[in-house]
C-alpha atoms as a PDB file:
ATOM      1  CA  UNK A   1      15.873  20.272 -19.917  1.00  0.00           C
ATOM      2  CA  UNK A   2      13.402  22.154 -17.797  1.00  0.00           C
ATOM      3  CA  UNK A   3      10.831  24.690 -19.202  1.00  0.00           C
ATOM      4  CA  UNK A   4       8.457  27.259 -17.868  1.00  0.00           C
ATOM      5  CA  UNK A   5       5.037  26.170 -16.791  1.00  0.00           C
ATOM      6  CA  UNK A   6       3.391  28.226 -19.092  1.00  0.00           C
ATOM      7  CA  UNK A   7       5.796  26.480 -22.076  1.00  0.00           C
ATOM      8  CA  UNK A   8       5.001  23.167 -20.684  1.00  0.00           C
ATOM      9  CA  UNK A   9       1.262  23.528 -20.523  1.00  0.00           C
ATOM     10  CA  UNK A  10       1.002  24.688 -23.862  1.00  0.00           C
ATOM     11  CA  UNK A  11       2.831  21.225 -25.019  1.00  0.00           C
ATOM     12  CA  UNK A  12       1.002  19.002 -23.168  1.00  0.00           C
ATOM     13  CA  UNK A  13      -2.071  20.798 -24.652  1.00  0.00           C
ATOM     14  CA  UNK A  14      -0.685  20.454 -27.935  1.00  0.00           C
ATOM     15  CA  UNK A  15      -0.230  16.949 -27.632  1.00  0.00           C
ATOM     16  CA  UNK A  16      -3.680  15.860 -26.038  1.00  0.00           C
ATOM     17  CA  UNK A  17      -5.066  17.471 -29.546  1.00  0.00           C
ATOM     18  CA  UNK A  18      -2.776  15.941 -31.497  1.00  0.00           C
ATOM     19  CA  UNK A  19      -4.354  12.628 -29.141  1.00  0.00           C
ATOM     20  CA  UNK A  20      -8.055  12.998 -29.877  1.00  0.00           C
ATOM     21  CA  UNK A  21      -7.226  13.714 -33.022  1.00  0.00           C
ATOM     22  CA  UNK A  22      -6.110  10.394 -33.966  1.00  0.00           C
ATOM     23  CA  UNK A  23      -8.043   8.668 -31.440  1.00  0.00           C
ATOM     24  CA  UNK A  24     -11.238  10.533 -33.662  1.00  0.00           C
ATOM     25  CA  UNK A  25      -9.630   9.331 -36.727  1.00  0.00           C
ATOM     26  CA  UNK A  26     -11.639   7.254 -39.696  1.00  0.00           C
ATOM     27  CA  UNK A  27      -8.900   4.631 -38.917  1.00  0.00           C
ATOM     28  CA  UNK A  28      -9.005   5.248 -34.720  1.00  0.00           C
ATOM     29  CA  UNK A  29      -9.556   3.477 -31.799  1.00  0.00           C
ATOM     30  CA  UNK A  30     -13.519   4.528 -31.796  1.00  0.00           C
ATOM     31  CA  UNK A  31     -14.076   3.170 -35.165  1.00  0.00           C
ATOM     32  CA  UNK A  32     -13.233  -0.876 -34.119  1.00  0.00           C
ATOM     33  CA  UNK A  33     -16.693  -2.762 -33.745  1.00  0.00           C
ATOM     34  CA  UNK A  34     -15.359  -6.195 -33.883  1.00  0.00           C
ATOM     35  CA  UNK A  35     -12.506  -8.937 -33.473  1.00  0.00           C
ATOM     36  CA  UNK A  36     -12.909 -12.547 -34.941  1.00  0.00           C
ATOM     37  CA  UNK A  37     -10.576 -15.219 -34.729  1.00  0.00           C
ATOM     38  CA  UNK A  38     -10.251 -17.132 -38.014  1.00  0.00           C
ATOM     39  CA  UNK A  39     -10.229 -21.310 -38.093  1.00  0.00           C
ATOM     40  CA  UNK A  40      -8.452 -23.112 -40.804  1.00  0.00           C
ATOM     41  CA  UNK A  41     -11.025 -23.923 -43.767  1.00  0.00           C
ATOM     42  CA  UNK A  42     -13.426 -21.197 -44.494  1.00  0.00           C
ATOM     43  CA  UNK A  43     -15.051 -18.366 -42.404  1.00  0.00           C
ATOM     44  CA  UNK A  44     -17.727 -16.376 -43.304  1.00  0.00           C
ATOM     45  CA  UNK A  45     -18.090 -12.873 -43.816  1.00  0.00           C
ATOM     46  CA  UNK A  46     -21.671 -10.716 -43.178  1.00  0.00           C
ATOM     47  CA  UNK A  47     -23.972  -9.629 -40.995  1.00  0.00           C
ATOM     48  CA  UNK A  48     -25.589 -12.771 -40.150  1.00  0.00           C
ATOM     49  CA  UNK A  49     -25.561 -15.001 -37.350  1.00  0.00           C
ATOM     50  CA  UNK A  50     -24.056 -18.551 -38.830  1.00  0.00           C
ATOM     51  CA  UNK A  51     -20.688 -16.405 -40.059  1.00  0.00           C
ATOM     52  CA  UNK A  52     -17.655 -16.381 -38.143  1.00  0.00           C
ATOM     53  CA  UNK A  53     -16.954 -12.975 -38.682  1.00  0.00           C
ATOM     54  CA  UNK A  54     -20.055 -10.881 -38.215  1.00  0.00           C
ATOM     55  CA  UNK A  55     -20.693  -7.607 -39.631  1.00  0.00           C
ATOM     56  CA  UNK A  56     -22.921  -4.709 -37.439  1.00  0.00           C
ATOM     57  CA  UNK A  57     -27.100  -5.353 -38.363  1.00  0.00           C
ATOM     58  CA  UNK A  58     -28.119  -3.334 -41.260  1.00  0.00           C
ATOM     59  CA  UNK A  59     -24.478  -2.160 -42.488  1.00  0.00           C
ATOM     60  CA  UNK A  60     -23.843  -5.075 -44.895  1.00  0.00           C
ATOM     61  CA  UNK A  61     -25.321  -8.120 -46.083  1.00  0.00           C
ATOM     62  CA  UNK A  62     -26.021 -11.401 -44.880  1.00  0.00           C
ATOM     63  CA  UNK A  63     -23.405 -12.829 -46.572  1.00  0.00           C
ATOM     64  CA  UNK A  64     -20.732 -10.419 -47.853  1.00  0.00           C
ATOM     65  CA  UNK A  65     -17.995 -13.669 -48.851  1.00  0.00           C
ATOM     66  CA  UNK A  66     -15.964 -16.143 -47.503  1.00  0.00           C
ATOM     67  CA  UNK A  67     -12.510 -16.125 -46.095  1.00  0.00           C
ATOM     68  CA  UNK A  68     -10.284 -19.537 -46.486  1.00  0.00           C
ATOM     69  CA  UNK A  69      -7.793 -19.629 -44.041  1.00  0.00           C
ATOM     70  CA  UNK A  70      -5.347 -22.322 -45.469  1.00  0.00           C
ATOM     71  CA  UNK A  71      -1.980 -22.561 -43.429  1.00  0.00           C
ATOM     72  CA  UNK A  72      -0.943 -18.895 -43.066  1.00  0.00           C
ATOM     73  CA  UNK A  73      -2.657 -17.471 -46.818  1.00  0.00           C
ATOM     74  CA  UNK A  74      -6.233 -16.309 -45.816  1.00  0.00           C
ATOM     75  CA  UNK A  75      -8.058 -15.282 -48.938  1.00  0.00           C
ATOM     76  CA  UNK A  76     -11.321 -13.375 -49.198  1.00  0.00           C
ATOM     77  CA  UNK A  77     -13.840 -14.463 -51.484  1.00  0.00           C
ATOM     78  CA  UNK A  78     -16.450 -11.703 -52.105  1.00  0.00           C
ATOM     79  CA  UNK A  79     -20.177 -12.890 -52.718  1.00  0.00           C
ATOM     80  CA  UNK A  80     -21.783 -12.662 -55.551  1.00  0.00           C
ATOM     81  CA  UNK A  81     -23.233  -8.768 -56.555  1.00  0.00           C
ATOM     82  CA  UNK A  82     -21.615  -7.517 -52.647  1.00  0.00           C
ATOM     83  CA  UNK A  83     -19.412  -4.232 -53.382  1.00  0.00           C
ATOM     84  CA  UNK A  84     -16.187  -4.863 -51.458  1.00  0.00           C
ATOM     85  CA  UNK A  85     -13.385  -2.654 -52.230  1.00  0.00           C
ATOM     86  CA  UNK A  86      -9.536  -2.400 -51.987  1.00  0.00           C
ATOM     87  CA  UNK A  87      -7.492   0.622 -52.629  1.00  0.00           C
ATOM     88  CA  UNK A  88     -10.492   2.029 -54.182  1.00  0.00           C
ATOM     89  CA  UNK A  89     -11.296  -0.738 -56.641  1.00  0.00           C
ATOM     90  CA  UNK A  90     -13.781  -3.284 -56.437  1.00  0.00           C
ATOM     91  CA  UNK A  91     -12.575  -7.074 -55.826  1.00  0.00           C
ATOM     92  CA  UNK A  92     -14.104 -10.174 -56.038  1.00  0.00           C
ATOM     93  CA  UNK A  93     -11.038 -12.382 -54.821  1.00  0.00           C
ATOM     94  CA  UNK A  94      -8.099 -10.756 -52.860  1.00  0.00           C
ATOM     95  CA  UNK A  95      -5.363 -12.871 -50.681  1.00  0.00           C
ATOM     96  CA  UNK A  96      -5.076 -10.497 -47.006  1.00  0.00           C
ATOM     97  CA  UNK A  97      -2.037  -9.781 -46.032  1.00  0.00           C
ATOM     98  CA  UNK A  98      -1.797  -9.230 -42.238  1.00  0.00           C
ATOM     99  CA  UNK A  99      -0.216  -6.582 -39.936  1.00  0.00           C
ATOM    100  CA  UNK A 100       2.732  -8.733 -39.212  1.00  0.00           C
ATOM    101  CA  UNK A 101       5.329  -7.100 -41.245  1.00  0.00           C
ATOM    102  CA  UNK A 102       3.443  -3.867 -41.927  1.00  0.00           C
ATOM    103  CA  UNK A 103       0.489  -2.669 -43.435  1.00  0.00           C
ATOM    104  CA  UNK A 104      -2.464  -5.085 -43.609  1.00  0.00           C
ATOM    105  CA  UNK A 105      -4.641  -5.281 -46.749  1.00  0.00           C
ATOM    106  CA  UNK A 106      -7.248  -3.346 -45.552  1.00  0.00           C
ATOM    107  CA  UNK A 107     -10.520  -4.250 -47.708  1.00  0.00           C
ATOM    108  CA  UNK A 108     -14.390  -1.773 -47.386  1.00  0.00           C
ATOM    109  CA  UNK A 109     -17.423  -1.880 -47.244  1.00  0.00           C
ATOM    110  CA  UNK A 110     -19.930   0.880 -47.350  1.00  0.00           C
ATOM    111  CA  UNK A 111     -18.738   2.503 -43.856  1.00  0.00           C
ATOM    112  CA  UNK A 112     -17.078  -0.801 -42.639  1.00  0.00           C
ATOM    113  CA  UNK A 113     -13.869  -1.934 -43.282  1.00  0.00           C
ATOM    114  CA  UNK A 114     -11.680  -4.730 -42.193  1.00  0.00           C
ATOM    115  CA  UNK A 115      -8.273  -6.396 -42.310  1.00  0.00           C
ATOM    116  CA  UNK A 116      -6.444  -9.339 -40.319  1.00  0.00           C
ATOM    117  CA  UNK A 117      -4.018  -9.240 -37.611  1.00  0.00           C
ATOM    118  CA  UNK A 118      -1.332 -11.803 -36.386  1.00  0.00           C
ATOM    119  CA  UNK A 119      -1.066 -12.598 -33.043  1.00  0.00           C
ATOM    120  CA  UNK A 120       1.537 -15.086 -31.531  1.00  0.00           C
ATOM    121  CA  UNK A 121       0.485 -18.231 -34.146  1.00  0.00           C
ATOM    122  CA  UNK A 122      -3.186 -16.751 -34.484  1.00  0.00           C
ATOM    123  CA  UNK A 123      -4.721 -14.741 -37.382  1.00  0.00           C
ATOM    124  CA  UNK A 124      -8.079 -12.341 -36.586  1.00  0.00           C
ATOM    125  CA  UNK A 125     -10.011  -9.988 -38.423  1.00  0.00           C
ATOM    126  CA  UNK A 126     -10.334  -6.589 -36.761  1.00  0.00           C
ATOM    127  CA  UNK A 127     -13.254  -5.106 -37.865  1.00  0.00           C
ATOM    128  CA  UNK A 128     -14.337  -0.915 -38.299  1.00  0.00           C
ATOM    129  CA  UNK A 129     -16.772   1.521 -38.449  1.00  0.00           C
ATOM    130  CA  UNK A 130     -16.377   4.862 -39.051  1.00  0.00           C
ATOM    131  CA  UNK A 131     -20.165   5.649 -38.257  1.00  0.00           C
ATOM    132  CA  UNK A 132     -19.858   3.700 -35.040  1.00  0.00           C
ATOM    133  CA  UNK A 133     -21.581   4.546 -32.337  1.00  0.00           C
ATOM    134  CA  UNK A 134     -18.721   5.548 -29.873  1.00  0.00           C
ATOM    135  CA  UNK A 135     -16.942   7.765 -32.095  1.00  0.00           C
ATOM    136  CA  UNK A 136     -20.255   9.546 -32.861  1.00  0.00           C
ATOM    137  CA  UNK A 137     -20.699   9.673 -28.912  1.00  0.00           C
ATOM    138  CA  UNK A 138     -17.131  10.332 -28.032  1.00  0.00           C
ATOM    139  CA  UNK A 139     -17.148  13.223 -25.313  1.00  0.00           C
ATOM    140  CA  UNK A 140     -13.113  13.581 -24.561  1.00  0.00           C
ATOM    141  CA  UNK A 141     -11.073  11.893 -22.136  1.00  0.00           C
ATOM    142  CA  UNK A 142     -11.152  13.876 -18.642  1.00  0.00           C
ATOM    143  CA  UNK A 143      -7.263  14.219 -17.913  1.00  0.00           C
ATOM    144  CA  UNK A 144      -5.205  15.354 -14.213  1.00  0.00           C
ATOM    145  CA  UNK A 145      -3.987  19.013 -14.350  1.00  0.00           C
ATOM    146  CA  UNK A 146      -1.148  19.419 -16.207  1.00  0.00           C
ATOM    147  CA  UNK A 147       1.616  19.630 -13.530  1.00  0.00           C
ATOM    148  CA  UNK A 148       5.571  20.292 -14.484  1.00  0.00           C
ATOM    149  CA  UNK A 149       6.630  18.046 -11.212  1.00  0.00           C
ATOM    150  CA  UNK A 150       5.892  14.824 -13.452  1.00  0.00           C
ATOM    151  CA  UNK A 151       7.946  16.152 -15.679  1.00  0.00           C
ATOM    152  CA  UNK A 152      11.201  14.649 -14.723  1.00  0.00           C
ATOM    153  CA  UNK A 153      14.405  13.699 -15.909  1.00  0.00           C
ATOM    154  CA  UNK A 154      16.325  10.385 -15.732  1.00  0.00           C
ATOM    155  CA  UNK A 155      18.544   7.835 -17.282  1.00  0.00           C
ATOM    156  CA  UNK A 156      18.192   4.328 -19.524  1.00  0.00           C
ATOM    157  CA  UNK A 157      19.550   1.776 -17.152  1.00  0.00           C
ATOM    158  CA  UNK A 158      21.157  -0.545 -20.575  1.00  0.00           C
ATOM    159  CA  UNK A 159      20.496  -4.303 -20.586  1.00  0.00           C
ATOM    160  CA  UNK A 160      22.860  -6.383 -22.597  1.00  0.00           C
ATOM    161  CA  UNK A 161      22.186  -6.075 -26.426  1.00  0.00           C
ATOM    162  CA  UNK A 162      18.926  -8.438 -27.767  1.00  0.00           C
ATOM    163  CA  UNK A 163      17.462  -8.750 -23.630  1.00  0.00           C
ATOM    164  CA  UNK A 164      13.865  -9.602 -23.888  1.00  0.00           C
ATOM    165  CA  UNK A 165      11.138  -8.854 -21.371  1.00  0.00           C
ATOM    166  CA  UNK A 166       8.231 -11.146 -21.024  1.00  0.00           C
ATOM    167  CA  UNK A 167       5.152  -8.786 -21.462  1.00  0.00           C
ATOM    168  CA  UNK A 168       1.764 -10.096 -20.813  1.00  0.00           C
ATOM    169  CA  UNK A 169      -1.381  -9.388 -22.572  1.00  0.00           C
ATOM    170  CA  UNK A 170      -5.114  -8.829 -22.516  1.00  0.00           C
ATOM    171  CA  UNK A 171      -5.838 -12.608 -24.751  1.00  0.00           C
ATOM    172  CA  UNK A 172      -3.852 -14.578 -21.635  1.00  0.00           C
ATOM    173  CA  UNK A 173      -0.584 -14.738 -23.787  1.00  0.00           C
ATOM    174  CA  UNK A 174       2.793 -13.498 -23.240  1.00  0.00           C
ATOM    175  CA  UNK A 175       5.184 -11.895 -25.942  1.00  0.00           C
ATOM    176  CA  UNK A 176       8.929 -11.816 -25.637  1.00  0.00           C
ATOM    177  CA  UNK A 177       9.840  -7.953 -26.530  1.00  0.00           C
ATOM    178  CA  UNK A 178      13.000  -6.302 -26.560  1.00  0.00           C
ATOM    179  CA  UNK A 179      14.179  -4.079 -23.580  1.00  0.00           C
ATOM    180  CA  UNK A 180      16.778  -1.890 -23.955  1.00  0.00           C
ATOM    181  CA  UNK A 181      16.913  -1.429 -20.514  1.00  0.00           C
ATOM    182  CA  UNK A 182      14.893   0.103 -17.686  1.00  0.00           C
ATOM    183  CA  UNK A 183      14.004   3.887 -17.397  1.00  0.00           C
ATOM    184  CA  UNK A 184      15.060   4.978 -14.367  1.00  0.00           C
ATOM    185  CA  UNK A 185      13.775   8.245 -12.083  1.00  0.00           C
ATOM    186  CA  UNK A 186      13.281   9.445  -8.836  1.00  0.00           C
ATOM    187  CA  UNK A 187      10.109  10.457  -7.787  1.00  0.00           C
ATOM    188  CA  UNK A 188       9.611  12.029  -3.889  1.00  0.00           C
ATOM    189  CA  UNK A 189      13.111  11.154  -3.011  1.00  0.00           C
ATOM    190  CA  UNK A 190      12.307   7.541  -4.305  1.00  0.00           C
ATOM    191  CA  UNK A 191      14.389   6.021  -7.301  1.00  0.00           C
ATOM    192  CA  UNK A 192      12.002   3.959  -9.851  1.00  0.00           C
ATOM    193  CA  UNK A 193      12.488   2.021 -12.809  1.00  0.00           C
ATOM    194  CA  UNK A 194      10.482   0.608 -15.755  1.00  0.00           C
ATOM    195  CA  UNK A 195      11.657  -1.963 -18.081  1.00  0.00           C
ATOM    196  CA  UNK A 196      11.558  -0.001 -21.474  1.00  0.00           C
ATOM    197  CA  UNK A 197      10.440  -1.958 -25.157  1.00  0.00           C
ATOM    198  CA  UNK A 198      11.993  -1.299 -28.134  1.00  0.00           C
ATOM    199  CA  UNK A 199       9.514  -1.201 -30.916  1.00  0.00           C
ATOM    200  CA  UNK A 200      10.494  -1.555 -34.612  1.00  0.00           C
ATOM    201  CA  UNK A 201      11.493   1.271 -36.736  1.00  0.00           C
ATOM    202  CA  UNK A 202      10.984   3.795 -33.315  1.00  0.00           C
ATOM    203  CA  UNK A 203      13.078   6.837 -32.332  1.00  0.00           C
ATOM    204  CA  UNK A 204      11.194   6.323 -29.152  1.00  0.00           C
ATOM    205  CA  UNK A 205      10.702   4.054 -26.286  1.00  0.00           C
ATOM    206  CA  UNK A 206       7.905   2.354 -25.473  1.00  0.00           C
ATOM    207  CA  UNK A 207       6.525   2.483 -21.416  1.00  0.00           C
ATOM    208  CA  UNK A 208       3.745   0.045 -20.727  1.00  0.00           C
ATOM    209  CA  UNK A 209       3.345   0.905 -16.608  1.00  0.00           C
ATOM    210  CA  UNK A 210       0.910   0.578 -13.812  1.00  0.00           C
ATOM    211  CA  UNK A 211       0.666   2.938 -10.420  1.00  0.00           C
ATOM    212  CA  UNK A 212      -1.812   2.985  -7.359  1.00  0.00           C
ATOM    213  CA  UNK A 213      -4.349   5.686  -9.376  1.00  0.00           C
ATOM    214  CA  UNK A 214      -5.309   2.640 -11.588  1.00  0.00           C
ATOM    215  CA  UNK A 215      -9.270   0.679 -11.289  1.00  0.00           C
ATOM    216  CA  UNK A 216      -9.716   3.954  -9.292  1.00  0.00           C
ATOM    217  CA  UNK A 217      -9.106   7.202 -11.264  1.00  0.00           C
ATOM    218  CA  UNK A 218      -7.386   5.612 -13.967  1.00  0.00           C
ATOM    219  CA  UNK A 219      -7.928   3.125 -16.535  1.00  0.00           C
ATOM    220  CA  UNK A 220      -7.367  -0.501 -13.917  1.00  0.00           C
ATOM    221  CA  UNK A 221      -4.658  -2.354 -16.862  1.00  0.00           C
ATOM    222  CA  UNK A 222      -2.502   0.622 -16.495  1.00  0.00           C
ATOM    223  CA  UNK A 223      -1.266   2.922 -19.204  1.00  0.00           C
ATOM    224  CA  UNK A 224       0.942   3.618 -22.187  1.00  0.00           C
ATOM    225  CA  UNK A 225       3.588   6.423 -22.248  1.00  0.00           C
ATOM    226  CA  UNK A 226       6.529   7.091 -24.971  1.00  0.00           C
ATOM    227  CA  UNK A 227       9.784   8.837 -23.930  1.00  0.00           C
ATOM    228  CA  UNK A 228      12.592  10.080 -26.323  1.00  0.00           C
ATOM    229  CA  UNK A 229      15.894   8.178 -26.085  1.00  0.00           C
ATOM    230  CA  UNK A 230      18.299   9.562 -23.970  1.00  0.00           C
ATOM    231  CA  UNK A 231      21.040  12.342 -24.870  1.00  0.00           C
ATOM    232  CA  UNK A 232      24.288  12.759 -25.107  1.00  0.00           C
ATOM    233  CA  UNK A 233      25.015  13.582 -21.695  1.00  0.00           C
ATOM    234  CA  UNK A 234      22.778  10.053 -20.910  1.00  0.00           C
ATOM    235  CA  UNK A 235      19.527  12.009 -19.717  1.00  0.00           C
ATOM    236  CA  UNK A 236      15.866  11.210 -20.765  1.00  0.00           C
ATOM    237  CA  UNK A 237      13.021  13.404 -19.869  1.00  0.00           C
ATOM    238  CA  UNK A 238       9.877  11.043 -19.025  1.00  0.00           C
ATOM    239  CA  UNK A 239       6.720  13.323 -18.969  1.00  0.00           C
ATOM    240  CA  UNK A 240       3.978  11.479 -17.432  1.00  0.00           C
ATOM    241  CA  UNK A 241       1.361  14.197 -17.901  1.00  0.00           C
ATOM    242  CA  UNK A 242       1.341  12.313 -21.617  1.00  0.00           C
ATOM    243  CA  UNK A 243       0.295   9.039 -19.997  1.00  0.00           C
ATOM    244  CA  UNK A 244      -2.426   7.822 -22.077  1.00  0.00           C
ATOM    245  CA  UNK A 245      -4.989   5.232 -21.585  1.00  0.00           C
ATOM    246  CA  UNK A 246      -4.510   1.865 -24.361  1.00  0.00           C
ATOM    247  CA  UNK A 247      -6.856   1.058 -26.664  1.00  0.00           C
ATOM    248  CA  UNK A 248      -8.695  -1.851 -24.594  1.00  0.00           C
ATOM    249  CA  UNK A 249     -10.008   1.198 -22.796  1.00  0.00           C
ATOM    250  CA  UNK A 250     -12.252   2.316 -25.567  1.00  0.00           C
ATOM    251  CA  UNK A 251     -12.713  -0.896 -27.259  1.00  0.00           C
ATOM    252  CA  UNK A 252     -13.020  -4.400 -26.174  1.00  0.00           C
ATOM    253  CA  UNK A 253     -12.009  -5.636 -29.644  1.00  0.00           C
ATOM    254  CA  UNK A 254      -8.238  -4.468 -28.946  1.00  0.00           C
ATOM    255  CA  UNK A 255      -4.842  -6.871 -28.045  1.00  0.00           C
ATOM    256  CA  UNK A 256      -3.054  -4.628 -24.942  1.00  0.00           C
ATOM    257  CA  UNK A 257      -0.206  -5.487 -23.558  1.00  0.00           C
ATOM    258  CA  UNK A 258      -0.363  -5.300 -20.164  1.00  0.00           C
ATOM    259  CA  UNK A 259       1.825  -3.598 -17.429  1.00  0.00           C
ATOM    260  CA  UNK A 260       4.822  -6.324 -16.445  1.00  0.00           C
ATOM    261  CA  UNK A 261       5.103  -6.768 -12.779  1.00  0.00           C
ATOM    262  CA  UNK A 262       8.196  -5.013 -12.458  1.00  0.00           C
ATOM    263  CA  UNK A 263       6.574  -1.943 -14.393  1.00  0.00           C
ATOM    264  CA  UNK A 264       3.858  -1.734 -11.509  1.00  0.00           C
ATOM    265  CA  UNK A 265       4.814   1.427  -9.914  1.00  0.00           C
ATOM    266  CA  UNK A 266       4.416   1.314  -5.616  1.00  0.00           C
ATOM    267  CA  UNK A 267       3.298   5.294  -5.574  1.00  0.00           C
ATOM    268  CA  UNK A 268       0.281   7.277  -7.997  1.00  0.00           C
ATOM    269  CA  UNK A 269       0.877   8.875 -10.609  1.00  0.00           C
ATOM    270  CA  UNK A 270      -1.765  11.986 -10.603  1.00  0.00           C
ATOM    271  CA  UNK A 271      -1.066  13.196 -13.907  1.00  0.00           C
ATOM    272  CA  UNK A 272      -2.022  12.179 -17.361  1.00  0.00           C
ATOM    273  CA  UNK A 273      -5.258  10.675 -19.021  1.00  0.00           C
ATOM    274  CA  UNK A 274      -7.780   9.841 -16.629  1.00  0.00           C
ATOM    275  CA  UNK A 275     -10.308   6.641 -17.068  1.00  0.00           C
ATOM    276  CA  UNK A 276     -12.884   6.734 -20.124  1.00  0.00           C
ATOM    277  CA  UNK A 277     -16.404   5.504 -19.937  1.00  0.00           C
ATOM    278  CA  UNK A 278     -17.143   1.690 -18.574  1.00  0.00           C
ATOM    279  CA  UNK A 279     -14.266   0.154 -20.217  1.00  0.00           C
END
């Protein structure tokens, strides 16, 4: 499992390209200007002030429609003369489908474009730009030196088959998500562990942990870090010079999960993505 420094560098590299990349993206993290949380009946859609979802000033109308949330269906009901558009053709009327079992209908306008998500027993509209002003303004995400030391190899502690984790979030709530056990690695002559998630349709596991660098040099709700499953002889490599900051730190329009307690490391982790901007 080990590699040459040079070999390792170059990956890392690789991957904080392939990072921006989609970070920079028409459908990235940048691009999300808004979050609205949708009330049974109907909520409207535009730029102005009385609408429960509101567009950014001077990139769509007043009004733009209506969405009528009625038990879980939310429909969108585009004003009158308003160009709204799905899969490239226009649409006056469209039921939204949101990102609970996949791709959300994802409806545009001009350079905005929107769809809903589900969260716990709540539907929102996320809301995106792809002229907005942070992805114009984006300057890169200052990073530690890549060092191979972080690169170290370990073992999936298993938890019995269908354990769930309690993982808290940046709305106050707490989702149930399933562990397949805890990573485990030493560090210093320390042994550490982090409860692992299993996400859906993933070759890879899911890390959400927090260390001592965090609210200082890194982003202060922790950070987000996948690691391949282990191999046949039981090993795992976990990299931490891919530790990446979540979305809440570029946007405040974003659900993160948050670090559980168990997953707050006692040592720093000085490798990875550093924190971005004011966020």
């Amino acid at each position: 499992m080990k590699v040459s420094d040079d070999a390792h560098r170059a990956e890392i590299e690789k991957w904080r390209s392939r990072r921006i990349e989609r970070l920079k993206a028409d459908d990235g993290w940048l691009t999300v200007v808004g979050l609205f949380w949708l009330e049974p009946g109907e909520n409207g859609v535009g730029s102005g002030k009385g609408n429960r979802v509101i567009l950014p000033a001077g990139k769509a109308p007043a009004k733009l429609g209506t969405i009528r949330l009625s038990g879980n269906e939310a429909r969108l009901e585009v004003a009158r003369g308003v160009d709204v558009t799905h899969d490239g053709k226009r649409v006056e009327s469209l039921v939204l489908a949101s990102d609970e079992q996949g791709d959300p209908t994802l409806v545009r306008h001009a350079t905005l474009s929107f769809h809903l998500i589900k969260r716990g027993d709540r539907l929102g509209v996320r809301v995106r730009d792809s002229a907005s002003d942070a992805r114009q303004g984006f300057h890169g995400i200052a990073a530690y030196p890549v060092r191979s030391a972080w690169r170290v190899t370990g073992r999936l502690d298993p938890y019995p088959p269908g354990k769930t984790i309690p993982v808290p979030n940046v709305l106050g709530t707490v989702s149930n998500d399933r562990s397949p056990g805890a990573v485990v690695f030493e560090v210093g002559g320390k042994t550490y562990r982090i409860d692992a998630v299993e996400e859906e349709g993933s070759d890879e596991l899911f890390l959400i942990f927090g260390d001592r660098t965090n609210g200082f040099e890194t982003y202060g709700a922790g950070r987000f870090l996948y690691v391949a499953r282990p191999g046949p002889d039981g090993k795992m490599v976990i990299d931490f010079n891919k530790a990446y900051n979540p979305p809440c730190a570029f946007t405040a329009y974003a659900t993160c999960p948050l670090p559980p307690p168990q997953n707050r490391l006692a040592l720093r982790v000085e490798v990875g993505e550093k924190e971005y901007g004011d966020h």
